[in-house]
Protein backbone atom coordinates (compact mmCIF):
# COMPACT_ATOMS: atom_id res chain seq x y z
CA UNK A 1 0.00 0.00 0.00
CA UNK A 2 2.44 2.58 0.98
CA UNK A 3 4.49 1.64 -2.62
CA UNK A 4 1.38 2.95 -4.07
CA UNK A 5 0.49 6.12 -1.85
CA UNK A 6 4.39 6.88 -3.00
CA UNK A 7 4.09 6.17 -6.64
CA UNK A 8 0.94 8.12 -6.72
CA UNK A 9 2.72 11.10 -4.81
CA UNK A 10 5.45 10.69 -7.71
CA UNK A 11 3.05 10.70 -10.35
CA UNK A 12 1.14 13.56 -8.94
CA UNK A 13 4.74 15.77 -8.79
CA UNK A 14 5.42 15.38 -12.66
CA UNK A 15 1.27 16.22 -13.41
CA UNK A 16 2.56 19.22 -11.30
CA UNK A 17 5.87 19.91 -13.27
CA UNK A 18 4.15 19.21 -16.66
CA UNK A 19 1.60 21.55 -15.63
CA UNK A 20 4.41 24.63 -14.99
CA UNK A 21 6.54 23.96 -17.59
CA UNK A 22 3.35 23.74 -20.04
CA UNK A 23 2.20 27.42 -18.18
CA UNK A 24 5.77 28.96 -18.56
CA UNK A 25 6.38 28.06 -22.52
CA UNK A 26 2.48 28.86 -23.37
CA UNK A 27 2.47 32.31 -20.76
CA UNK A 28 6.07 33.44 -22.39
CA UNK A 29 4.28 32.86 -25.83
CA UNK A 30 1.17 34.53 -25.11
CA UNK A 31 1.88 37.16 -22.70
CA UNK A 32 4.76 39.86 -22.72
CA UNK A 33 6.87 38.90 -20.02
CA UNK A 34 9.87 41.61 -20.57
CA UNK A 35 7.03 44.29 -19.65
CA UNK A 36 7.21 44.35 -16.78
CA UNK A 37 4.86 47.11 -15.70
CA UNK A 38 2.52 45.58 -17.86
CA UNK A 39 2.53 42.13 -16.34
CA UNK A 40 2.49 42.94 -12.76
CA UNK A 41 -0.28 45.91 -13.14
CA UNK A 42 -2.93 43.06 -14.31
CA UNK A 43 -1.70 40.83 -11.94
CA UNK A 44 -2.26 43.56 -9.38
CA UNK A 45 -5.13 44.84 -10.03
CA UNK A 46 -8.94 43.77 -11.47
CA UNK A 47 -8.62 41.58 -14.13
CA UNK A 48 -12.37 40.75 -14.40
CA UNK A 49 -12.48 41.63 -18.51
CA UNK A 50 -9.85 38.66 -18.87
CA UNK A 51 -11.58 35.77 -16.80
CA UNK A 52 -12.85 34.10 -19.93
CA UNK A 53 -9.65 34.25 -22.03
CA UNK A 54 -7.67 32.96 -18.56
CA UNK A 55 -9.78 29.80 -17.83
CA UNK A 56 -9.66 29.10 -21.57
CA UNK A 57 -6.11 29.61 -20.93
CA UNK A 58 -5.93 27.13 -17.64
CA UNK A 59 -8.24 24.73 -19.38
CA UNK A 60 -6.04 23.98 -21.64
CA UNK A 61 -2.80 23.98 -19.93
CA UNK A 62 -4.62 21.53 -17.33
CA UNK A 63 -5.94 18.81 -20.05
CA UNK A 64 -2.75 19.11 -21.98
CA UNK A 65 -0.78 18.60 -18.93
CA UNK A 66 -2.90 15.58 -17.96
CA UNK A 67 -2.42 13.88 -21.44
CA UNK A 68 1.01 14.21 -21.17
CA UNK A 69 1.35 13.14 -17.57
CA UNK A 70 -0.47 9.68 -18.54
CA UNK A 71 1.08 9.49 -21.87
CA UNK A 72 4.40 9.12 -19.74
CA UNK A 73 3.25 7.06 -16.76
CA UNK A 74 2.29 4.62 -19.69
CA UNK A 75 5.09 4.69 -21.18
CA UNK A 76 7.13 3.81 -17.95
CA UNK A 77 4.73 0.97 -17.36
CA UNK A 78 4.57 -0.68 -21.17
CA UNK A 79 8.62 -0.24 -20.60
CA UNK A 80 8.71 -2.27 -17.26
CA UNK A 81 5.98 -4.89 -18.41
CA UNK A 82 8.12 -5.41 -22.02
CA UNK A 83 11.23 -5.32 -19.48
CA UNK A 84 10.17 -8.34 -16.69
CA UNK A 85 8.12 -10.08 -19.99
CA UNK A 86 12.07 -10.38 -21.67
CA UNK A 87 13.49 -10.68 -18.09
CA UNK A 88 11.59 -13.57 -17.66
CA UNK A 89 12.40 -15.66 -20.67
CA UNK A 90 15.99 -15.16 -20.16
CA UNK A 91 18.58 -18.14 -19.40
CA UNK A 92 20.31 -16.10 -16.30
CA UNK A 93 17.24 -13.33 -15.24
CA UNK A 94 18.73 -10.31 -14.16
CA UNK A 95 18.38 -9.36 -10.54
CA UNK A 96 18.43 -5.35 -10.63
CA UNK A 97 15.32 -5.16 -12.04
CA UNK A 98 14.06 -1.13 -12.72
CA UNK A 99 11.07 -0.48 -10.41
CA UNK A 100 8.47 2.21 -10.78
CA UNK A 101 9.33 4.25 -7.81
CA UNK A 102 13.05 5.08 -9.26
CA UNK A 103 12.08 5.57 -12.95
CA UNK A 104 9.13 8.38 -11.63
CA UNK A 105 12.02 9.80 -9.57
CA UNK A 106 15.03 10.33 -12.35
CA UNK A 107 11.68 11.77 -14.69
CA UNK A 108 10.71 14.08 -11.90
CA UNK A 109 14.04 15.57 -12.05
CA UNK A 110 14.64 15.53 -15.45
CA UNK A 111 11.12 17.22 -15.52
CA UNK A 112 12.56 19.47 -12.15
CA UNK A 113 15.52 20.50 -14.66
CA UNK A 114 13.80 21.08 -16.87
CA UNK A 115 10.99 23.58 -15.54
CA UNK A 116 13.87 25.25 -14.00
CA UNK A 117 15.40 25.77 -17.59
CA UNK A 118 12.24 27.39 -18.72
CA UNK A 119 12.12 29.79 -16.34
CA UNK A 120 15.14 31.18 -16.11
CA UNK A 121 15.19 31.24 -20.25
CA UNK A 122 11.33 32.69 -20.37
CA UNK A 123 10.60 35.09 -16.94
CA UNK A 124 12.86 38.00 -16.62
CA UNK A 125 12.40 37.19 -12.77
CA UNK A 126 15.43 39.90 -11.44
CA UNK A 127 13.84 42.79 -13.42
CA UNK A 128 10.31 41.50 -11.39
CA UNK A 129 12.35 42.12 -8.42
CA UNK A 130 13.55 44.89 -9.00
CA UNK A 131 10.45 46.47 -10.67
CA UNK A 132 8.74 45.24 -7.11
CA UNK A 133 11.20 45.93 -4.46
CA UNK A 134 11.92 49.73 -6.02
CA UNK A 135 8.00 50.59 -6.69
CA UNK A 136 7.43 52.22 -2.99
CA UNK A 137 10.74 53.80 -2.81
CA UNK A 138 9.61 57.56 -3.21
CA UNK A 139 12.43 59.97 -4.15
CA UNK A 140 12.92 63.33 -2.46
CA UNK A 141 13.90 64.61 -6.16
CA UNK A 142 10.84 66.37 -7.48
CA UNK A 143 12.59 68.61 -9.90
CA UNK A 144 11.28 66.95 -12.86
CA UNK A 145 7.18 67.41 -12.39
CA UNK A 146 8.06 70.63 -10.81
CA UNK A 147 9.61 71.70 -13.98
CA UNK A 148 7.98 70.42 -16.60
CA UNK A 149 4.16 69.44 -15.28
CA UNK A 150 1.64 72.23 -17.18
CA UNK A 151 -1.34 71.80 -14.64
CA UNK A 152 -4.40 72.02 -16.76
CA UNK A 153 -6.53 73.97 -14.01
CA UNK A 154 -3.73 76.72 -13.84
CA UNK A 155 -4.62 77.69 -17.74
CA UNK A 156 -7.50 78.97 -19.53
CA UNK A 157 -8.14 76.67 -22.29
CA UNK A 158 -11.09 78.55 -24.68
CA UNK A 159 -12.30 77.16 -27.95
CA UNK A 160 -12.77 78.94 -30.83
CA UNK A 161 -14.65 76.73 -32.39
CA UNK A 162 -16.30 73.43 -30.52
CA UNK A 163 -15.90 70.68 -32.68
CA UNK A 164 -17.13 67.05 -32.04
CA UNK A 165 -14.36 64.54 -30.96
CA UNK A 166 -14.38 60.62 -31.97
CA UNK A 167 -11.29 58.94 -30.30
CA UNK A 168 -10.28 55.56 -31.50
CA UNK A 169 -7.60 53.97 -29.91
CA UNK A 170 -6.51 50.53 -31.87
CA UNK A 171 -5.32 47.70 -29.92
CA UNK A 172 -1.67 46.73 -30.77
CA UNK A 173 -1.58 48.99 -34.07
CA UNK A 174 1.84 49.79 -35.05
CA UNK A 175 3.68 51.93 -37.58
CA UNK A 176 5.49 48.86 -38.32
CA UNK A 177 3.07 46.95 -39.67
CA UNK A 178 3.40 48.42 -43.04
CA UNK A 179 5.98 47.08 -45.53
CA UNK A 180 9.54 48.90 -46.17
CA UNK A 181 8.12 51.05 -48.74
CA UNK A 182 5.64 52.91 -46.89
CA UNK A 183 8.28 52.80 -43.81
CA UNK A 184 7.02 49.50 -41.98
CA UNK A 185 9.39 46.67 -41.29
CA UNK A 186 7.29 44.05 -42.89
CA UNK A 187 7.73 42.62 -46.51
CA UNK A 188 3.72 42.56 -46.49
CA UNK A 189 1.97 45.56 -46.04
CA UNK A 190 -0.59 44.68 -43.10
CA UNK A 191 -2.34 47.67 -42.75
CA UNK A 192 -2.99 49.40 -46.59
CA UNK A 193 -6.56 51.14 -45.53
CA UNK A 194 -4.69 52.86 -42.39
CA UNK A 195 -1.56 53.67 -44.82
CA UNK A 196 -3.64 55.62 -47.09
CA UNK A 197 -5.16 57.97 -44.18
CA UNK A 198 -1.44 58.47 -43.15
CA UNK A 199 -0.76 59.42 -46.80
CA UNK A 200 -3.94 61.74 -47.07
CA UNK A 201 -4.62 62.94 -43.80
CA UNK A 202 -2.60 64.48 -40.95
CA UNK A 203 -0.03 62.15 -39.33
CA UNK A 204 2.89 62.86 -37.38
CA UNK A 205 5.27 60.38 -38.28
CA UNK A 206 6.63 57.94 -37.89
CA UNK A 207 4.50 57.62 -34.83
CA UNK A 208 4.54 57.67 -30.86
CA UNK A 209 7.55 55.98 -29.05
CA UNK A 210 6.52 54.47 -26.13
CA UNK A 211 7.70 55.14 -22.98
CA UNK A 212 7.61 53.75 -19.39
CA UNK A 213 4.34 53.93 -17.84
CA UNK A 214 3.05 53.27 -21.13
CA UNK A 215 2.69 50.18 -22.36
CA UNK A 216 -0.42 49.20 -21.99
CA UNK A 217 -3.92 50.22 -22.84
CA UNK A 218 -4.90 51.60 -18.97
CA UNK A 219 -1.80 53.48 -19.14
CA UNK A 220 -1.81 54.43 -22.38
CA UNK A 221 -5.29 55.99 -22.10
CA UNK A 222 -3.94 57.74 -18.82
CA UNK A 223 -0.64 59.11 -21.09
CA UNK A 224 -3.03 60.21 -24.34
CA UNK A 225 -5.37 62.06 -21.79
CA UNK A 226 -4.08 63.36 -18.79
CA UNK A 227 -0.59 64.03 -20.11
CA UNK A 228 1.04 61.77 -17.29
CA UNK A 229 2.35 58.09 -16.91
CA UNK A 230 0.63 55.65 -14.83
CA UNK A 231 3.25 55.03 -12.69
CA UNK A 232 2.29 52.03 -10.27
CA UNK A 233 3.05 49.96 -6.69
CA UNK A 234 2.39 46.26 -7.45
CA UNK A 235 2.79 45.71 -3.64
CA UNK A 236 -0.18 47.71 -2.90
CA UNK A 237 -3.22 46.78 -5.15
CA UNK A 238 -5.26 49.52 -4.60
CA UNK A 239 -3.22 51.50 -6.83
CA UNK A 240 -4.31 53.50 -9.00
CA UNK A 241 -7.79 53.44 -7.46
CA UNK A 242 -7.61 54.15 -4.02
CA UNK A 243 -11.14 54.87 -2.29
CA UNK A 244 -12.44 53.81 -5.98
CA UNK A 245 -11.16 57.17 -7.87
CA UNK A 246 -8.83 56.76 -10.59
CA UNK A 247 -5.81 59.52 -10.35
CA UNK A 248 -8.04 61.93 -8.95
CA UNK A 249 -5.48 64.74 -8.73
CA UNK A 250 -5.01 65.00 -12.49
CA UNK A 251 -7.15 66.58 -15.12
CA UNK A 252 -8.26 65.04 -18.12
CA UNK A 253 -9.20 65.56 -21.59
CA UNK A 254 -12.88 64.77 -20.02
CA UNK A 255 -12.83 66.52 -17.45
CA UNK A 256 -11.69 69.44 -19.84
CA UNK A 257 -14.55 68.72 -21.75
CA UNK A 258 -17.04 68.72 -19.44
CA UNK A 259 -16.36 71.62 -18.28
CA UNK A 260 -16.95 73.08 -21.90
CA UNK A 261 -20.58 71.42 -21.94
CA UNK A 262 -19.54 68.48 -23.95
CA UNK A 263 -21.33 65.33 -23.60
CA UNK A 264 -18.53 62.15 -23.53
CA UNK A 265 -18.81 58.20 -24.05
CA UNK A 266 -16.43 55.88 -23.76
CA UNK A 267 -16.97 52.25 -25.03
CA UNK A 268 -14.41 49.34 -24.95
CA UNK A 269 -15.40 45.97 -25.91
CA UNK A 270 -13.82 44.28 -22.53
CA UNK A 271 -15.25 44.85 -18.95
CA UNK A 272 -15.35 48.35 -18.38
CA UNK A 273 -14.20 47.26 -14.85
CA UNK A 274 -10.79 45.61 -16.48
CA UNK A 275 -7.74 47.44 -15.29
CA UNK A 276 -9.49 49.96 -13.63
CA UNK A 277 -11.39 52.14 -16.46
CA UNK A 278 -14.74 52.28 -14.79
CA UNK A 279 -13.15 54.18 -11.97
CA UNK A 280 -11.78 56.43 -14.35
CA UNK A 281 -14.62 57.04 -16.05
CA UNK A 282 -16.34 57.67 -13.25
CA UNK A 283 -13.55 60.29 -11.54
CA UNK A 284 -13.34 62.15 -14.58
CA UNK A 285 -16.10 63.33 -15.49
CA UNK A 286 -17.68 60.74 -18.22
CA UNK A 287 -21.46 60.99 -18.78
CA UNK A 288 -21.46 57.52 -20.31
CA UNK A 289 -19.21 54.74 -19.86
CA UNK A 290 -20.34 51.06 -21.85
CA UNK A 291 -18.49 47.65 -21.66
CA UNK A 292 -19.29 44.15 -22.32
CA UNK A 293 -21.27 44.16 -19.10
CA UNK A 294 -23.26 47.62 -20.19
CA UNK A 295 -24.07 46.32 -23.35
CA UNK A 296 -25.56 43.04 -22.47
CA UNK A 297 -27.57 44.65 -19.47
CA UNK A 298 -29.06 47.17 -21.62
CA UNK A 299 -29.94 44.65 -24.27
CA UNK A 300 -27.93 46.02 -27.02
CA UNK A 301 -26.28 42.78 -27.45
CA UNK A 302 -26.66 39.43 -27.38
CA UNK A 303 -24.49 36.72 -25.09
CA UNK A 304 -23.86 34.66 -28.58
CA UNK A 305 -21.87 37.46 -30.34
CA UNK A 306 -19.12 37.57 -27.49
CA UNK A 307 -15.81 36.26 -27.76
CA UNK A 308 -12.89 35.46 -25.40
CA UNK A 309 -12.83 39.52 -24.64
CA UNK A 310 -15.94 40.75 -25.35
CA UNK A 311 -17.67 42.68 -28.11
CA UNK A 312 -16.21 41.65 -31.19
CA UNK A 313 -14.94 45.13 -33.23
CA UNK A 314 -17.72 45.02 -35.80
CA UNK A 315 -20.31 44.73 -33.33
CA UNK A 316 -18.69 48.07 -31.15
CA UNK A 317 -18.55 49.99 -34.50
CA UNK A 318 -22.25 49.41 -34.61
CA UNK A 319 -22.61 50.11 -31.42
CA UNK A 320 -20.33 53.30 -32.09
CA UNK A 321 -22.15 54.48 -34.53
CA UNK A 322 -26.11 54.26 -32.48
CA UNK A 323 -24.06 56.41 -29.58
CA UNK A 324 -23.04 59.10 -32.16
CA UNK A 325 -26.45 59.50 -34.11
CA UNK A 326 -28.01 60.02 -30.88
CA UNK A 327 -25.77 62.50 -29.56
CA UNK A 328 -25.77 64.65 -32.71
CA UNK A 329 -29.58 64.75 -32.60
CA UNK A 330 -28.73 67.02 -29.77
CA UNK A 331 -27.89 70.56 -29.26
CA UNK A 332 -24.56 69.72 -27.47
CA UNK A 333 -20.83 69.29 -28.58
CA UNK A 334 -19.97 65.37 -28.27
CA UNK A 335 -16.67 63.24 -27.65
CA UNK A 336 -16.95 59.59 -28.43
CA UNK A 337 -14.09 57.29 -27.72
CA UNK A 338 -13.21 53.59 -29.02
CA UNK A 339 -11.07 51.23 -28.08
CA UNK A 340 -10.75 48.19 -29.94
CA UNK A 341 -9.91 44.65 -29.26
CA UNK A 342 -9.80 42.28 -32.23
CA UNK A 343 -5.97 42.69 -32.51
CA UNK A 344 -5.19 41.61 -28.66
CA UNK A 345 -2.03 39.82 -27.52
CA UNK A 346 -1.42 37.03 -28.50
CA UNK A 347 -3.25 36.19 -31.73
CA UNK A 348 -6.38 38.46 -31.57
CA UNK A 349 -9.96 37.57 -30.92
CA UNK A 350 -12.54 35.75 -32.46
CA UNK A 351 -14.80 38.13 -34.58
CA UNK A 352 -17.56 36.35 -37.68
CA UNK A 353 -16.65 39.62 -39.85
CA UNK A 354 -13.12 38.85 -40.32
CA UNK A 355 -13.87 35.35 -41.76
CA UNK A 356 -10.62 33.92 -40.12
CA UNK A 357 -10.38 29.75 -40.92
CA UNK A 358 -10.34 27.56 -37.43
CA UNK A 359 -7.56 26.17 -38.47
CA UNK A 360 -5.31 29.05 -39.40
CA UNK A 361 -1.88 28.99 -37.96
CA UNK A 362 -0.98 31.55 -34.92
CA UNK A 363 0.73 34.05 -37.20
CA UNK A 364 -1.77 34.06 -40.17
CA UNK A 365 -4.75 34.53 -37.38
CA UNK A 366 -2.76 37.79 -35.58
CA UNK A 367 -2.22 38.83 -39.69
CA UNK A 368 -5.80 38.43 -40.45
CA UNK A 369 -7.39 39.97 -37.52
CA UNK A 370 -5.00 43.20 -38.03
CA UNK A 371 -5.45 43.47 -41.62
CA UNK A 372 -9.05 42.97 -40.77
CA UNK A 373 -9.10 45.89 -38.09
CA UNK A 374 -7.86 48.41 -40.71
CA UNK A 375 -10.66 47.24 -43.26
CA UNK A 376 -13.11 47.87 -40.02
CA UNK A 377 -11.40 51.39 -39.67
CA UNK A 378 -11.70 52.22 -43.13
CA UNK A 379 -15.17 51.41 -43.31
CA UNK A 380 -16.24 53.17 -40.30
CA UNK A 381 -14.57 56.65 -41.47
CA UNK A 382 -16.05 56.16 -45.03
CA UNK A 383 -19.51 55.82 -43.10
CA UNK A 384 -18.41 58.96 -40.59
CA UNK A 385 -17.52 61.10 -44.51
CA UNK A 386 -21.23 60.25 -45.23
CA UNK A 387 -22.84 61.79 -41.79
CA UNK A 388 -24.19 65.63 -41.35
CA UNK A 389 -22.16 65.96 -39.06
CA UNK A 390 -18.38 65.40 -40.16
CA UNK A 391 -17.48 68.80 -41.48
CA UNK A 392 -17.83 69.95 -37.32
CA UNK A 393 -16.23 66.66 -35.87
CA UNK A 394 -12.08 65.67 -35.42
CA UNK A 395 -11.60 61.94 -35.87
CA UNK A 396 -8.34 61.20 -33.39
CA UNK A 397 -7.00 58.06 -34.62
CA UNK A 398 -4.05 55.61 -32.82
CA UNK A 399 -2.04 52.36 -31.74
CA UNK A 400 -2.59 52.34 -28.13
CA UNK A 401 0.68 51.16 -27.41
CA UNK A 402 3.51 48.81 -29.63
CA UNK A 403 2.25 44.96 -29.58
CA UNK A 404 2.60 42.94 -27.25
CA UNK A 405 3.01 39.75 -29.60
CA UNK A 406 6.56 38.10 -30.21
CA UNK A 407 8.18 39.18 -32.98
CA UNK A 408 8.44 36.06 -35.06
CA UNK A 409 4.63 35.43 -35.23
CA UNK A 410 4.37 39.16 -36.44
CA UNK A 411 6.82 38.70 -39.00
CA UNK A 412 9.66 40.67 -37.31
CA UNK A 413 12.28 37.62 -38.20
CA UNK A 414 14.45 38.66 -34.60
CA UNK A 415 15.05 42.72 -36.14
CA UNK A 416 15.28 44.86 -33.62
CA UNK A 417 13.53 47.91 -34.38
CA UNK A 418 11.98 51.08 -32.80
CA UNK A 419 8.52 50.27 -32.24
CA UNK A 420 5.63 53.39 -32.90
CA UNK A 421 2.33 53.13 -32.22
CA UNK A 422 0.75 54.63 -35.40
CA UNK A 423 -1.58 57.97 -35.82
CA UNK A 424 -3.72 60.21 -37.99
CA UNK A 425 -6.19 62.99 -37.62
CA UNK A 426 -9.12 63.90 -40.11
CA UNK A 427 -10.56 67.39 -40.11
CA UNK A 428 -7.99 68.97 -37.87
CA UNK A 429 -8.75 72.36 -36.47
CA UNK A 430 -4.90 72.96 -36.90
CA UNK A 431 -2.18 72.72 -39.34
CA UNK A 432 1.55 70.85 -38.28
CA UNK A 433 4.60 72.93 -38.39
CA UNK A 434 6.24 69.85 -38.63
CA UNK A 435 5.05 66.60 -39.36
CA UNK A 436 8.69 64.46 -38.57
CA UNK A 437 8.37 64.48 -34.48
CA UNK A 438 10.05 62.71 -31.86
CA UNK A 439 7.23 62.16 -29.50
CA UNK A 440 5.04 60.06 -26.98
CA UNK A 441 1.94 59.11 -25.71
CA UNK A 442 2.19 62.18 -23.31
CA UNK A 443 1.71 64.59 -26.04
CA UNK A 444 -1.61 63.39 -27.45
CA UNK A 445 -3.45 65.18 -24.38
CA UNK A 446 -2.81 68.73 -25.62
CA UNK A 447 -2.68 67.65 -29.55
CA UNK A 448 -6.02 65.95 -29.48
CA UNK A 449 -7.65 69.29 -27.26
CA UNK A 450 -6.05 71.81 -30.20
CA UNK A 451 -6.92 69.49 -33.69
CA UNK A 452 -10.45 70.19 -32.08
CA UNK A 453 -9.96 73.92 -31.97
CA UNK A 454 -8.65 74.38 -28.32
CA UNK A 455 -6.98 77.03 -27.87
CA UNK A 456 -4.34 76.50 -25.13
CA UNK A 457 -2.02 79.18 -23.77
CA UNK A 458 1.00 77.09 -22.88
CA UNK A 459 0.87 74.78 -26.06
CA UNK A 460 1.42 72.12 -23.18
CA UNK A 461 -0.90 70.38 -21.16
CA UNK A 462 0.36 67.70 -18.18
CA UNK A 463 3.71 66.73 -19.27
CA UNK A 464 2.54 66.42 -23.02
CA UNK A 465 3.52 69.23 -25.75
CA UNK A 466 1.17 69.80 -28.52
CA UNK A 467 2.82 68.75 -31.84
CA UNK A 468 1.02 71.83 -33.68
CA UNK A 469 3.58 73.98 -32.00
CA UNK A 470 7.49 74.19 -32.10
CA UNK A 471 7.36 73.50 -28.21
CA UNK A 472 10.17 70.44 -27.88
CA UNK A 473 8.39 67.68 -26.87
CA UNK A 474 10.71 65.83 -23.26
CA UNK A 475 11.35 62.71 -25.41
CA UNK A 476 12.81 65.34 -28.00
CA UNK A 477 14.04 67.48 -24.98
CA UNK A 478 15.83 64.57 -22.73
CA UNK A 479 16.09 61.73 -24.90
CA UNK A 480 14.59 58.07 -24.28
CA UNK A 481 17.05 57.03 -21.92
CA UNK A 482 17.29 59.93 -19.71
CA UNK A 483 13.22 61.39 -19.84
CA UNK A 484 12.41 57.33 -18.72
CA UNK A 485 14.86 57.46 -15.67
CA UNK A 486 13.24 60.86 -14.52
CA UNK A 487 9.59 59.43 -14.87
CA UNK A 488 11.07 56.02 -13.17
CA UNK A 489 11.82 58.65 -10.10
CA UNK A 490 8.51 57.64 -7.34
CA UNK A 491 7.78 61.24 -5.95
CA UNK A 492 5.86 62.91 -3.45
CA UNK A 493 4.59 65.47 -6.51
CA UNK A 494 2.80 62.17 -8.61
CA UNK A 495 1.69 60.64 -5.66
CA UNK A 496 -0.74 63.50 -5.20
CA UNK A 497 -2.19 62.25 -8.54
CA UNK A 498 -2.69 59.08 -6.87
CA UNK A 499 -4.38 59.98 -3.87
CA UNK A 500 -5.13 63.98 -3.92
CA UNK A 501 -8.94 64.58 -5.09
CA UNK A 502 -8.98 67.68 -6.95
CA UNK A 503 -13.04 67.83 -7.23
CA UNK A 504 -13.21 67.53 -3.08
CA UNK A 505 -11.34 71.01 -2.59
């Protein structure tokens, strides 16, 4: 009895190793380990909008883990039955037979090796320590916000003319995507719809760099409208939303708006709740915020069309579109933003329109769903060119942040190259200086404000720079390497973003 309790307890440690080194090499090819900041912030904090993908996820680790495990206890066994069978029939039978118990043992730590292997090849685990251990040491040195912070309640922002806002920020979306002659890295143009708005329209090129605090779609839509990093303590998960406000010590391109009698939506696909965005929708100052969740309660979707995110793309630009009709049947100035999802890390999700085969390889499916996001794009802007009210309305579009996915299943073949998150605007209030910039996500907050006829005294809102002006944006200013130490620098001055409620003075 006990030989079995100990065989079992064998069998049961290489399910167990299977399992993790099945996790590591599927996580390290799904998820984008060397982001840190990225990694530990979901981790951290709600990741309700990815429950479905992440027992999908665990599901299949678990019965691909339990395959394996029996295909290998099998194994051993048809090896030790064919082994006494032979031993048996033999003139001199030898007496050190192999038992069970040791052959479980050397695979358990050929497994143990192994799992170790993939670790230390796959998770980046120092700069996780680092990232952790240094996140609540707060710097005395607050020269940097001091200096360079434009606080948007210390201005007088007036608009000459109030035009109607639609923000759509594309999951993923790079600059990059195109081929070499149209200044991508790719032999095959991915993205020729969204290359022929960068030809025609304004673009500032060849696109955003991203920066720390950055790289990813919570903190990219804190950088593109507040003008400031999300800058984060994975030790204490109530960060960013402490008391359920979301940075309430900044001001926002909402709250900007608001205060100009604007009437603003927001709509992701995802749970509005993922990564915090319902809190900041509610802080600052958002009449109307819709996720998955929104959508189904209100009936203005059905359960089938879902996928492992949410609302598949061409269902939200539906959606998109009721939200705008009814807010231009109004007297009011509107702001409608979109963020996408059919391009997520790793391979994109699931959406009928795109016509993707079930059995397409990894790369082909992440290929398909972007090339099919830019025919989506294209065909909401040609529908937007057909409306009343375009000739009075911006259209703000951009890559939310560089991808996520590894560079061989985009196509990358192990270049190293800058990524830029990609942009354009249609019907601008303002005309470039310049259209070559150096710049970041920071610098979207005042850029966005002025192409819809802002007028802002500083030509600097937050720590972004409007790239109408000949201000020197910081990246263009410090440089990558230096502008990401100073914003790496905890400080009393951003922790007051954190935790300082501007609306309860």
């Amino acid at each position: 009895m006990k030989k079995i309790i100990r065989s079992a307890i064998y069998s049961f440690l290489l399910f167990l190793e299977v399992f993790f080194i099945k996790a590591v090499l599927l996580i390290a090819e799904t998820f984008p380990l060397d982001n840190t900041e990225a990694v530990t912030y979901t981790l951290t904090h709600n990741i309700s909008g990815a429950k479905d993908y992440s027992y999908t996820l665990i599901y299949e680790i678990l019965t691909s883990s339990i395959f394996i495990t029996l295909l290998i206890i099998i194994a051993i066994s048809v090896f030790l039955f064919t082994f006494n069978l032979i031993n048996r029939h033999r003139q001199t039978p030898s007496q050190r037979r192999p038992s069970f118990k040791k052959i479980i043992v050397i695979t358990d730590l050929i497994c143990l090796t192994l799992l170790i292997h993939c670790i230390y090849r796959n998770i980046p685990l120092l700069d996780y320590y680092k990232h952790w251990n240094n996140s609540d040491k707060i710097s005395s040195d607050i020269d940097f916000y001091t200096k360079e912070y434009i606080d948007p309640d210390s201005l007088k922002i007036s608009f000459s003319e109030k035009r109607n806002l639609i923000l759509i920020l594309l999951e993923s979306i790079e600059y990059n995507f195109q081929d070499s002659a149209n200044g991508g890295t790719l032999p095959q143009n991915l993205i020729p719809e969204i290359t022929n708005y960068i030809k025609t329209e304004q673009s500032f090129i060849p696109g955003g760099t991203q920066i720390t605090g950055t790289g990813w779609t919570m903190a990219d839509v804190v950088a593109k409208t507040c003008g400031i990093p999300l800058m984060l303590s994975p030790s204490q998960p109530d960060h960013p939303t402490p008391h359920g406000k979301f940075i309430p010590g900044a001001s926002c391109l909402t709250d900007i708006l608001h205060q100009h009698g604007y009437v603003t939506i927001v709509s992701k696909g995802a749970d509005l709740k993922f990564s915090g965005m319902e809190a900041f929708v509610k802080t600052h100052l958002v009449d109307e915020g819709y996720g998955r969740n929104e959508y189904l309660q209100q009936g203005l979707i059905d359960q089938s069309i879902l996928n492992e995110w949410g609302v598949p793309d061409s269902a939200h630009y539906a959606l998109i579109k009721k939200h705008i009709e009814r807010l231009s049947a109004t007297n009011k100035p509107w702001a409608v933003w979109m963020i996408t999802l059919n391009t997520h890390t790793p391979y994109g999700a699931n959406d009928p329109a795109c016509h993707i085969p079930e059995n397409a390889l990894n790369w082909e499916r992440l290929h398909s769903n972007i090339h099919c996001s830019s025919q989506q794009l294209d065909d909401f802007i040609k529908w937007a060119k057909k409306q009343e009210w375009f000739e009075h309305t911006t259209i703000a579009v951009m890559g939310d942040h560089a991808t996520m996915a590894p560079s061989h299943v985009i196509g990358f073949n192990g270049m190293k190259q800058t990524h830029y998150w990609l942009d354009f605007f249609i019907n601008s209030a303002k005309t470039p200086i310049a259209n070559k910039r150096t710049f970041t996500s920071l610098d979207m907050f005042p850029t966005i404000l002025e192409a819809m006829g802002a007028k802002i005294p500083e030509k600097a809102l937050g720590l972004g720079r409007s790239l109408y002006s000949w201000s020197p944006t910081l990246l263009e200013k410090y440089g990558l390497d230096s502008l990401n130490k100073s914003l790496n620098k905890h400080n009393r001055t951003y922790s007051k973003f954190l935790y300082f409620d501007k609306k309860a003075e």
